[in-house]
C-alpha atoms as a PDB file:
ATOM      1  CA  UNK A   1     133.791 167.682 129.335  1.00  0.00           C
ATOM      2  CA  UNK A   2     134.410 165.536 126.378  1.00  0.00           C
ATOM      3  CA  UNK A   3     131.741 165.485 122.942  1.00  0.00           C
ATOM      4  CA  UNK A   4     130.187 162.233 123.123  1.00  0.00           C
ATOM      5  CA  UNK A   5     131.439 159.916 120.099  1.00  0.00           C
ATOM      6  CA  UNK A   6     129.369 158.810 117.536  1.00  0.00           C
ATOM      7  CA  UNK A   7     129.819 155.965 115.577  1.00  0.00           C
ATOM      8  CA  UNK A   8     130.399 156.449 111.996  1.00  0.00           C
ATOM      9  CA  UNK A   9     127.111 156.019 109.353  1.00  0.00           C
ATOM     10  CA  UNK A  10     127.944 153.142 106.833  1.00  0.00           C
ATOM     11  CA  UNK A  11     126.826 154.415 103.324  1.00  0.00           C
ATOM     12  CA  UNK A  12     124.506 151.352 101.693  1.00  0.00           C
ATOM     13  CA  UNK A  13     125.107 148.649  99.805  1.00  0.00           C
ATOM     14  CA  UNK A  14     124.177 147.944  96.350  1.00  0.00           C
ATOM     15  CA  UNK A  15     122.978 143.987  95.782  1.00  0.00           C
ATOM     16  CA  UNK A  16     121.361 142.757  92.296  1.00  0.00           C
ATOM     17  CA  UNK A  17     118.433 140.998  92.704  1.00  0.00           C
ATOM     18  CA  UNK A  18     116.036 138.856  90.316  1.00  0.00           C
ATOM     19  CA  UNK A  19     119.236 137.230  87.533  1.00  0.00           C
ATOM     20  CA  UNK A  20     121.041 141.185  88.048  1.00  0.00           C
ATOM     21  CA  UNK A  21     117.389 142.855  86.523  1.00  0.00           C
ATOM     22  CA  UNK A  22     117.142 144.559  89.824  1.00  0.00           C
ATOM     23  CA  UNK A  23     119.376 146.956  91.726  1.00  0.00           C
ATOM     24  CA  UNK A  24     118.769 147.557  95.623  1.00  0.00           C
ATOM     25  CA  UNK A  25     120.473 149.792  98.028  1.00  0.00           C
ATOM     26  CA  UNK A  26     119.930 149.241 101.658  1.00  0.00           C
ATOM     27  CA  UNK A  27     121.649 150.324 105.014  1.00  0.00           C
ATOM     28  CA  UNK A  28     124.652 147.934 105.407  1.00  0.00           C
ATOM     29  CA  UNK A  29     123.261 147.378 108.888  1.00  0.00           C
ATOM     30  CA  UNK A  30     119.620 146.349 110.390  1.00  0.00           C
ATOM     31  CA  UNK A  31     116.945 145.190 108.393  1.00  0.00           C
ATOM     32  CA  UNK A  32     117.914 143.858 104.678  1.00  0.00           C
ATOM     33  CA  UNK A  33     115.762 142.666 101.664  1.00  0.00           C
ATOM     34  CA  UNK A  34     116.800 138.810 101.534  1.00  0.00           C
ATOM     35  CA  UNK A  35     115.031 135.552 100.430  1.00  0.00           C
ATOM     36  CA  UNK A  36     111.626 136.317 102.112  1.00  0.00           C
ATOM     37  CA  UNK A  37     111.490 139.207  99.760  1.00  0.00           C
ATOM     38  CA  UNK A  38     112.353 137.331  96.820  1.00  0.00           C
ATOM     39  CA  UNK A  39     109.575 134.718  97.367  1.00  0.00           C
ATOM     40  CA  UNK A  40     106.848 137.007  98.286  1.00  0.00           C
ATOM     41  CA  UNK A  41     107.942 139.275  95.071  1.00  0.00           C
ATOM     42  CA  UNK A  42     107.680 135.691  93.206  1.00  0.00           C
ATOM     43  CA  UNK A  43     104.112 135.020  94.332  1.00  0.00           C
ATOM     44  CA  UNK A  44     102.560 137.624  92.864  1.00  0.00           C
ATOM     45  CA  UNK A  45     100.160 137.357  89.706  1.00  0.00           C
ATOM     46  CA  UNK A  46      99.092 140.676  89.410  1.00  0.00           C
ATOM     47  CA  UNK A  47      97.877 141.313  85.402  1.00  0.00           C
ATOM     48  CA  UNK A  48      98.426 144.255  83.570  1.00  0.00           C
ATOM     49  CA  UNK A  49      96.278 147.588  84.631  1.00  0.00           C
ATOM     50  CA  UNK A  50      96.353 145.886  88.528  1.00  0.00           C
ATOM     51  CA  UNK A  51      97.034 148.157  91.283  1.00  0.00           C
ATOM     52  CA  UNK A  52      99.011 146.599  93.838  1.00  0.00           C
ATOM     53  CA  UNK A  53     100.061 147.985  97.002  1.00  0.00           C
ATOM     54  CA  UNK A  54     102.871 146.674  99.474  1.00  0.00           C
ATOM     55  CA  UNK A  55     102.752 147.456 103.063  1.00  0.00           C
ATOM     56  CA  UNK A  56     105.897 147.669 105.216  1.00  0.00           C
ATOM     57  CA  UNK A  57     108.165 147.937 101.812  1.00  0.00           C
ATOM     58  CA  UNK A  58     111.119 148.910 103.578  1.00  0.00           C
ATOM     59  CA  UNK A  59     113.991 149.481 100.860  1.00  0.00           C
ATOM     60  CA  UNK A  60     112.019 148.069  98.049  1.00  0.00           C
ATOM     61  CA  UNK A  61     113.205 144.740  98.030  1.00  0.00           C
ATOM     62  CA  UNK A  62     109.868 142.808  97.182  1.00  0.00           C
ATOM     63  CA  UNK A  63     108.189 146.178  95.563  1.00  0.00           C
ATOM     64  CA  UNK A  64     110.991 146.677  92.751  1.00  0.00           C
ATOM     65  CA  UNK A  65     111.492 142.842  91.894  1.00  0.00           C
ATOM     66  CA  UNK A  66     107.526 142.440  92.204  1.00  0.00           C
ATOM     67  CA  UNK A  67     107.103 145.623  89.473  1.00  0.00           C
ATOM     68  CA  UNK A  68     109.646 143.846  87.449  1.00  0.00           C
ATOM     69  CA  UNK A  69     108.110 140.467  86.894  1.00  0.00           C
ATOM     70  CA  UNK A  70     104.621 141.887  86.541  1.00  0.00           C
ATOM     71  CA  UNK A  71     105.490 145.263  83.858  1.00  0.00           C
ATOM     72  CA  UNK A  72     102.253 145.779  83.382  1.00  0.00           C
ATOM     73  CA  UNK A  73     101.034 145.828  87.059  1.00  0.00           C
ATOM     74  CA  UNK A  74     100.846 149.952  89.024  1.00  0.00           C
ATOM     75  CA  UNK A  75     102.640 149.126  92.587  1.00  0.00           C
ATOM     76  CA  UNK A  76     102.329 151.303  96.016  1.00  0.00           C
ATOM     77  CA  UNK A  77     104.679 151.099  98.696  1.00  0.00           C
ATOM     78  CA  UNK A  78     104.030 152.384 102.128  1.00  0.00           C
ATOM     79  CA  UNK A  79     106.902 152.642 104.884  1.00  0.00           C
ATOM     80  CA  UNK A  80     107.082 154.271 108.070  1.00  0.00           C
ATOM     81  CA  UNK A  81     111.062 154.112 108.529  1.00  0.00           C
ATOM     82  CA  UNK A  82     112.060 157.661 106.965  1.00  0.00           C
ATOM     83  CA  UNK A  83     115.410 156.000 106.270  1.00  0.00           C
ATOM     84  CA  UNK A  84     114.214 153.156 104.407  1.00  0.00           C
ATOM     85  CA  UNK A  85     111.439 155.509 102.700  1.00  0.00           C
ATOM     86  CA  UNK A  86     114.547 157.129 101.238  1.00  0.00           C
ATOM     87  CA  UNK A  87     115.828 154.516 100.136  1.00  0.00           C
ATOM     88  CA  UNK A  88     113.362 153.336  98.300  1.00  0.00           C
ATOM     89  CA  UNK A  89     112.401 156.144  96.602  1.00  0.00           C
ATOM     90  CA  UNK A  90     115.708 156.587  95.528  1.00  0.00           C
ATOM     91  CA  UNK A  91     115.708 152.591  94.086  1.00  0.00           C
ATOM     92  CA  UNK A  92     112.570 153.706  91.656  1.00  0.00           C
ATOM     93  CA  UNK A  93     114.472 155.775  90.150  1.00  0.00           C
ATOM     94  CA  UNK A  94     117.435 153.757  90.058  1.00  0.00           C
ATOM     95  CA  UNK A  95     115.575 151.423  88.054  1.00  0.00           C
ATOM     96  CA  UNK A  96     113.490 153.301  86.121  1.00  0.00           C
ATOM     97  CA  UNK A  97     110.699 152.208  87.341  1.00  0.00           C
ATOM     98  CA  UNK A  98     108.564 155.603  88.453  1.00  0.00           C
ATOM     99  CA  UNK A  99     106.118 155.630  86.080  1.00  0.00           C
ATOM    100  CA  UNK A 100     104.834 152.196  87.568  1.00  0.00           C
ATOM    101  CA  UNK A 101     106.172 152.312  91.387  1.00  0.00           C
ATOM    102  CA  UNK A 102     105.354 155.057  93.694  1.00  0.00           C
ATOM    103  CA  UNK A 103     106.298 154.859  97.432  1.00  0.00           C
ATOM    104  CA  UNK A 104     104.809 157.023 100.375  1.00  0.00           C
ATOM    105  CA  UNK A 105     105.190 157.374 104.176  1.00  0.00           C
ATOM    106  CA  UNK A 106     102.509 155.422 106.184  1.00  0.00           C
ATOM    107  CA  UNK A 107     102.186 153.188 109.088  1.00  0.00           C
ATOM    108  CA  UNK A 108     100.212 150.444 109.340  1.00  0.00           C
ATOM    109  CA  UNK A 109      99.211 150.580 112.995  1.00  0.00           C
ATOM    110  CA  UNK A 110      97.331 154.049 111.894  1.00  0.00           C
ATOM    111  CA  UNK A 111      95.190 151.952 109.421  1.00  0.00           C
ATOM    112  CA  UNK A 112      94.762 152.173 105.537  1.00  0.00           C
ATOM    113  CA  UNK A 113      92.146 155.002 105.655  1.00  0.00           C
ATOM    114  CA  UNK A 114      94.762 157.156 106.808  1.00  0.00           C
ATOM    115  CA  UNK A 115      96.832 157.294 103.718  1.00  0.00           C
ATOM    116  CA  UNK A 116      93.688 158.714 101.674  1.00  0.00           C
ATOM    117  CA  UNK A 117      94.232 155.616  98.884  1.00  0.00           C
ATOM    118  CA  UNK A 118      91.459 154.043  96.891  1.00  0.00           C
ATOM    119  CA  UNK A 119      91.431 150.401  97.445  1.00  0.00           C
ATOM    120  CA  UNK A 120      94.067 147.998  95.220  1.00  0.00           C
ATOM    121  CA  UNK A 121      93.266 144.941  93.317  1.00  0.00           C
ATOM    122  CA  UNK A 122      96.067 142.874  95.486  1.00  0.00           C
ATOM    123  CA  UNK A 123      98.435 143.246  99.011  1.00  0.00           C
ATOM    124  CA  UNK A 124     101.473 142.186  99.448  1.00  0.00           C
ATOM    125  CA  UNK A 125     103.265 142.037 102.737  1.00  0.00           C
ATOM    126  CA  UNK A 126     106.201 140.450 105.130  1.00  0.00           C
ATOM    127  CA  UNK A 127     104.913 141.383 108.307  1.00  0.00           C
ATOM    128  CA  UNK A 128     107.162 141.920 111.256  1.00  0.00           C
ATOM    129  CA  UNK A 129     107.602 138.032 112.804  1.00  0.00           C
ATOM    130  CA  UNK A 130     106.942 139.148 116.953  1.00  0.00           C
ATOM    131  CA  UNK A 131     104.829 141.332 118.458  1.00  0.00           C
ATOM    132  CA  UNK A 132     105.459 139.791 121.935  1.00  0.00           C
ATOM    133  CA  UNK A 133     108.995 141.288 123.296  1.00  0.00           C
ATOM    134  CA  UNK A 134     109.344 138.454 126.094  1.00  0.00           C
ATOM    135  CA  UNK A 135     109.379 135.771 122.856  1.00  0.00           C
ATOM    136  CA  UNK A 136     112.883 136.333 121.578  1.00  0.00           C
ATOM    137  CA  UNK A 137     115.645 138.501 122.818  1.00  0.00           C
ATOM    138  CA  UNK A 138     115.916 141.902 121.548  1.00  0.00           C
ATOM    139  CA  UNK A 139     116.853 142.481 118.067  1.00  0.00           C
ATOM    140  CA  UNK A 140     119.538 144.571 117.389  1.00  0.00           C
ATOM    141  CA  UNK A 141     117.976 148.479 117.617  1.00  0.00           C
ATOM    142  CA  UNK A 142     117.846 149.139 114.216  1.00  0.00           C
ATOM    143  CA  UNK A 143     116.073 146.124 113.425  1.00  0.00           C
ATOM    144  CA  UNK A 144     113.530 146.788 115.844  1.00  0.00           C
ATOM    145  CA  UNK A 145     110.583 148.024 113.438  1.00  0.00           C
ATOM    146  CA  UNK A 146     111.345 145.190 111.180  1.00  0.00           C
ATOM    147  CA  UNK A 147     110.798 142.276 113.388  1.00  0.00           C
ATOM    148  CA  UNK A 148     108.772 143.476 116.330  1.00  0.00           C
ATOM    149  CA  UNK A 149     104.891 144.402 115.295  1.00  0.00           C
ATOM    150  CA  UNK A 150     103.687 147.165 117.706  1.00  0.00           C
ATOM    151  CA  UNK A 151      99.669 146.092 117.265  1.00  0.00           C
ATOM    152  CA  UNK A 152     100.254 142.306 116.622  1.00  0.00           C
ATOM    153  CA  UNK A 153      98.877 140.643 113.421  1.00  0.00           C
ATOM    154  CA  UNK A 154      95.936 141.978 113.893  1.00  0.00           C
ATOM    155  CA  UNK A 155      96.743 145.266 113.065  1.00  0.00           C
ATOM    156  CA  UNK A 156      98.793 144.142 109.831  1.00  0.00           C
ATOM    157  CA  UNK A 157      95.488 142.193 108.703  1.00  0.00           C
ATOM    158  CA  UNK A 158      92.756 144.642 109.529  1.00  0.00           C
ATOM    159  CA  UNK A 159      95.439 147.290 106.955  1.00  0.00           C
ATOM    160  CA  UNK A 160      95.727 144.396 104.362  1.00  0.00           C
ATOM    161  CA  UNK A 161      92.035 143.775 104.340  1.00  0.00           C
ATOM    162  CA  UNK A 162      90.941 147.365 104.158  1.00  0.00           C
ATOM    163  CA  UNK A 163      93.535 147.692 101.377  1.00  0.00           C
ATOM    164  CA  UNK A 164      92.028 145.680  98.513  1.00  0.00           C
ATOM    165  CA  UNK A 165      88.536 145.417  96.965  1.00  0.00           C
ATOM    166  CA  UNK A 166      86.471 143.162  97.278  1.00  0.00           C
ATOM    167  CA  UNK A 167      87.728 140.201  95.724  1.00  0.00           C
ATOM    168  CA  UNK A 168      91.222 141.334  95.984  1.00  0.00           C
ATOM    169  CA  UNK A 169      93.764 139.155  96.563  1.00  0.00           C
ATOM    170  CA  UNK A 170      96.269 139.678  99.715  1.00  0.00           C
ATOM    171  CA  UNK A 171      99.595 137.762  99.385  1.00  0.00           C
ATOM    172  CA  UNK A 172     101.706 137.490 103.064  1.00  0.00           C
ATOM    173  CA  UNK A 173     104.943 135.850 103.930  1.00  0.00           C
ATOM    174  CA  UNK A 174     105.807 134.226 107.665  1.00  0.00           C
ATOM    175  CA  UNK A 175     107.299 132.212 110.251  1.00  0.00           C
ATOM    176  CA  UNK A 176     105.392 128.621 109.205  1.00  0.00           C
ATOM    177  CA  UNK A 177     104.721 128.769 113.140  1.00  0.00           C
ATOM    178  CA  UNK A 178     102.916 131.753 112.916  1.00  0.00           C
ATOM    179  CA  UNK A 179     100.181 129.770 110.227  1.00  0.00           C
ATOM    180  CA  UNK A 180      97.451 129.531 112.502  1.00  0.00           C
ATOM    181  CA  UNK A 181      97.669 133.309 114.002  1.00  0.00           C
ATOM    182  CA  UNK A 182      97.973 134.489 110.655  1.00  0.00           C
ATOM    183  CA  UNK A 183      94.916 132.643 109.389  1.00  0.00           C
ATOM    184  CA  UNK A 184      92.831 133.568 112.522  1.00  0.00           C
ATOM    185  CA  UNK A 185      93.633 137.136 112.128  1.00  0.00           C
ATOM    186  CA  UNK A 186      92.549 137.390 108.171  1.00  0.00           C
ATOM    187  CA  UNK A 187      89.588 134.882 108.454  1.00  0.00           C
ATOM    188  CA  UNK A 188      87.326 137.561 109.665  1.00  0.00           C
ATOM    189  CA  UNK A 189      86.844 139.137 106.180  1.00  0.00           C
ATOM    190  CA  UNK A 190      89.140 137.155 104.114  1.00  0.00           C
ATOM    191  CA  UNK A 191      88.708 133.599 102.595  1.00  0.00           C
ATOM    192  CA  UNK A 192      89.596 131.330  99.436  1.00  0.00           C
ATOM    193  CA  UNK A 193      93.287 130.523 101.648  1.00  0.00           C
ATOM    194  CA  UNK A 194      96.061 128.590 100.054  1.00  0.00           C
ATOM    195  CA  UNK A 195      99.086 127.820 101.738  1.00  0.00           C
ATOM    196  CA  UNK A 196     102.410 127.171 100.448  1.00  0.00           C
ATOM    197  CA  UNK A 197     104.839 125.827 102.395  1.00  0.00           C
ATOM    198  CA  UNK A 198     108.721 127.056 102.021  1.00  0.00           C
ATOM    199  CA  UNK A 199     110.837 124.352 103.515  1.00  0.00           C
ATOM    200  CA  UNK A 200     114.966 124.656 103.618  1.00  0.00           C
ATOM    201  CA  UNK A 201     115.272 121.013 102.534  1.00  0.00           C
ATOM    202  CA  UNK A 202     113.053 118.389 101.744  1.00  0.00           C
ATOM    203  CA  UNK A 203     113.181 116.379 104.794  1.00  0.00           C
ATOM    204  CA  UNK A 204     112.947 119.552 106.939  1.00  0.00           C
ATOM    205  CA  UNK A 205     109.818 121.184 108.462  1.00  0.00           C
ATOM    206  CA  UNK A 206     108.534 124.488 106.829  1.00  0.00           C
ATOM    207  CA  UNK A 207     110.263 127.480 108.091  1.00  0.00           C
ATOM    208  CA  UNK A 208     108.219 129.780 106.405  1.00  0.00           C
ATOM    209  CA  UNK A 209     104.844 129.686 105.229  1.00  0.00           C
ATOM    210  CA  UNK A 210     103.049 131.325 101.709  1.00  0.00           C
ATOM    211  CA  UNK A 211      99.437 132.639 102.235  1.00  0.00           C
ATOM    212  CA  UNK A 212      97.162 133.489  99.744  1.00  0.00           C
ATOM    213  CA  UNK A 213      93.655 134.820 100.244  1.00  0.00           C
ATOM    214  CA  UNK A 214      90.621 136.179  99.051  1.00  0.00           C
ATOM    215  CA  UNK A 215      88.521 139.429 101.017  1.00  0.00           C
ATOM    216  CA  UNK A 216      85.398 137.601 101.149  1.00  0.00           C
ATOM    217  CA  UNK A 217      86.262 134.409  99.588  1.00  0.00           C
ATOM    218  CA  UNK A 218      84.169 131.382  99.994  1.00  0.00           C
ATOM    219  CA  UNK A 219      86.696 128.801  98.489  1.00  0.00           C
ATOM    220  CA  UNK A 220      87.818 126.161 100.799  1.00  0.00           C
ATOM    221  CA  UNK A 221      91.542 126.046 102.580  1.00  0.00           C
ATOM    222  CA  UNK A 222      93.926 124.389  99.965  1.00  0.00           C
ATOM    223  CA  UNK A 223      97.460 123.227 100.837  1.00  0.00           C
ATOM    224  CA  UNK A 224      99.659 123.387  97.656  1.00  0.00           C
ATOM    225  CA  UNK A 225     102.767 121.896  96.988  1.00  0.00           C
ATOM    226  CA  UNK A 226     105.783 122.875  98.892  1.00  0.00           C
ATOM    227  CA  UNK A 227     109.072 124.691  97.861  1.00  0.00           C
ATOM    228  CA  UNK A 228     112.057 123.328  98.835  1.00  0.00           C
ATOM    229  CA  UNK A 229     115.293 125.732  98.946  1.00  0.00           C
ATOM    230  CA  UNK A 230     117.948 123.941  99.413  1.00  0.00           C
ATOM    231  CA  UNK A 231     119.633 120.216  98.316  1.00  0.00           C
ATOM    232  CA  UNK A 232     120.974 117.622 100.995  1.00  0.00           C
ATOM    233  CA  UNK A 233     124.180 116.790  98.705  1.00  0.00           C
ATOM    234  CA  UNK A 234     125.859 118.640  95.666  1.00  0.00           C
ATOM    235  CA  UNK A 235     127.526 121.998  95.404  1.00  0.00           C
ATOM    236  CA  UNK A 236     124.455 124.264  94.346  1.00  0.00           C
ATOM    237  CA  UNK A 237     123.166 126.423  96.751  1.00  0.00           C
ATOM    238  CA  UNK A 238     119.442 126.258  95.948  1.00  0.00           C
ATOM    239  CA  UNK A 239     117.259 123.182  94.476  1.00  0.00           C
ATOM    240  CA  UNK A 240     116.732 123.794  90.646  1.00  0.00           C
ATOM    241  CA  UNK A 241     113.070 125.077  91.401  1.00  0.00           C
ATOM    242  CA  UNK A 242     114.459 127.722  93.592  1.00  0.00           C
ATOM    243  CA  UNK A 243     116.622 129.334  91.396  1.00  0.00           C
ATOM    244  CA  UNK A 244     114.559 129.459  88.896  1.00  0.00           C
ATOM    245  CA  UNK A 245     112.062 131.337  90.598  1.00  0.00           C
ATOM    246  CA  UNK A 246     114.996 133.447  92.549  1.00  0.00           C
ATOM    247  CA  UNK A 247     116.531 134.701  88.626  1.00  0.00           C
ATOM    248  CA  UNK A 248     113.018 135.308  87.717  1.00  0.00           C
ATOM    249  CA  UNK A 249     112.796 132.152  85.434  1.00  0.00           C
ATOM    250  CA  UNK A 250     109.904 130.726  86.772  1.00  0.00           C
ATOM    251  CA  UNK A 251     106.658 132.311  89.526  1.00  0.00           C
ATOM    252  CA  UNK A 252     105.459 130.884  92.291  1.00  0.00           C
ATOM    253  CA  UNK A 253     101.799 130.183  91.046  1.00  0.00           C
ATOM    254  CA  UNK A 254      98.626 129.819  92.593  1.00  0.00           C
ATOM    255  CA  UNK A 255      95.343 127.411  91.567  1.00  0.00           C
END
């Protein structure tokens, strides 16, 4: 009887993020830090002596770039993938940032209590985009944990809201279809919204969506102005406004 053949493990790449500032390893195959990261990285604010913490950090993508733009800012990252845990840990060092970034095994479906943390100042997450299987055909296996979300949004805002202090701040990327789930599922102890739309061209519909809020905010909803990515004509890839904030020239503020 014949061994059963395995397919070959591809070592990671290496990709420079944020104008070069940033190096990331991840697995050449399933999930991979892309523009999603970049943008949520770019909307956060966090001041110096902040403790942020980022769930579902995967490789590091968001986490390292985020710790860059903000040096005076502590950051957390929790992942449950023990490959991508690796990964990440090893990408702190890589950049020299463990005095400032620490990452630790955790699942969000358990809850926040369960990693024994004392609440942060802000959240930042990308949660999976599905938590219904019958909506989409199967992802590839290894992408699996990355785009299907076993307990829904629901379980991804009940973490992000036990995470932070009251009056923290909670910063999530998603599908722009997703807007009103995503508010539903946050507006039980969370207020003070304000939505950013991220749209591939001007003339386009959002794709993605930029939510800010506030655990136990009072403010009312507020609909900033959108990013566009990309330009109709001309050779650049992204619209001025975009690569700015993609080399780390500019943020992606909120009011």
């Amino acid at each position: 009887m014949s061994e059963p053949s395995h397919a070959p493990v591809e070592p990671p790449t290496e990709n420079r993020l944020l104008g070069g500032r940033v190096v990331l390893r991840q697995p050449a195959r399933g999930y991979r830090a892309g523009l999603d990261a970049a943008l949520l990285a770019a909307a956060c604010d966090s001041g110096p002596g902040d403790r942020v913490i980022e769930a579902g950090c995967g490789a590091g993508g968001a986490l390292l770039v985020a710790a860059t733009r903000r040096p005076g800012a502590l950051f957390t990252g929790v992942e449950r993938d023990s490959e991508a845990l690796a990964l990440a840990l090893a990408n702190v060092g890589l950049n020299g940032l463990a005095a400032r970034v620490t990452v630790q095994s955790g699942d969000v479906e358990a809850g926040f209590r369960a990693l024994g943390l004392q609440p942060f100042d802000a959240a930042l997450a990308n949660p999976p985009f599905f938590d219904d299987p019958a909506a989409l055909r199967a992802p590839a296996p290894e992408k699996t944990g990355a785009w299907m979300a076993d307990g829904g949004l629901a379980a991804w805002a009940g973490f992000l809201l036990k995470a932070i202090r009251e009056g923290g701040s909670l910063t999530v990327i998603h599908r722009a279809d997703r807007l009103a789930d995503l508010l539903s599922s946050l507006g039980t102890g969370a207020g003070s919204f304000q939505v950013r739309g991220i749209h591939p061209f001007a003339d386009a519909p959002a794709k993605r969506i930029l939510v800010r809020a506030i655990k136990t905010g009072k403010a009312p909803l507020r609909l900033l102005p959108p990013l566009v990515l990309h330009p109709r004509q001309g050779a650049e890839k992204h619209t001025p406004e975009a690569e700015a904030i993609l080399r780390g020239e500019a943020d992606l503020p909120w009011l």
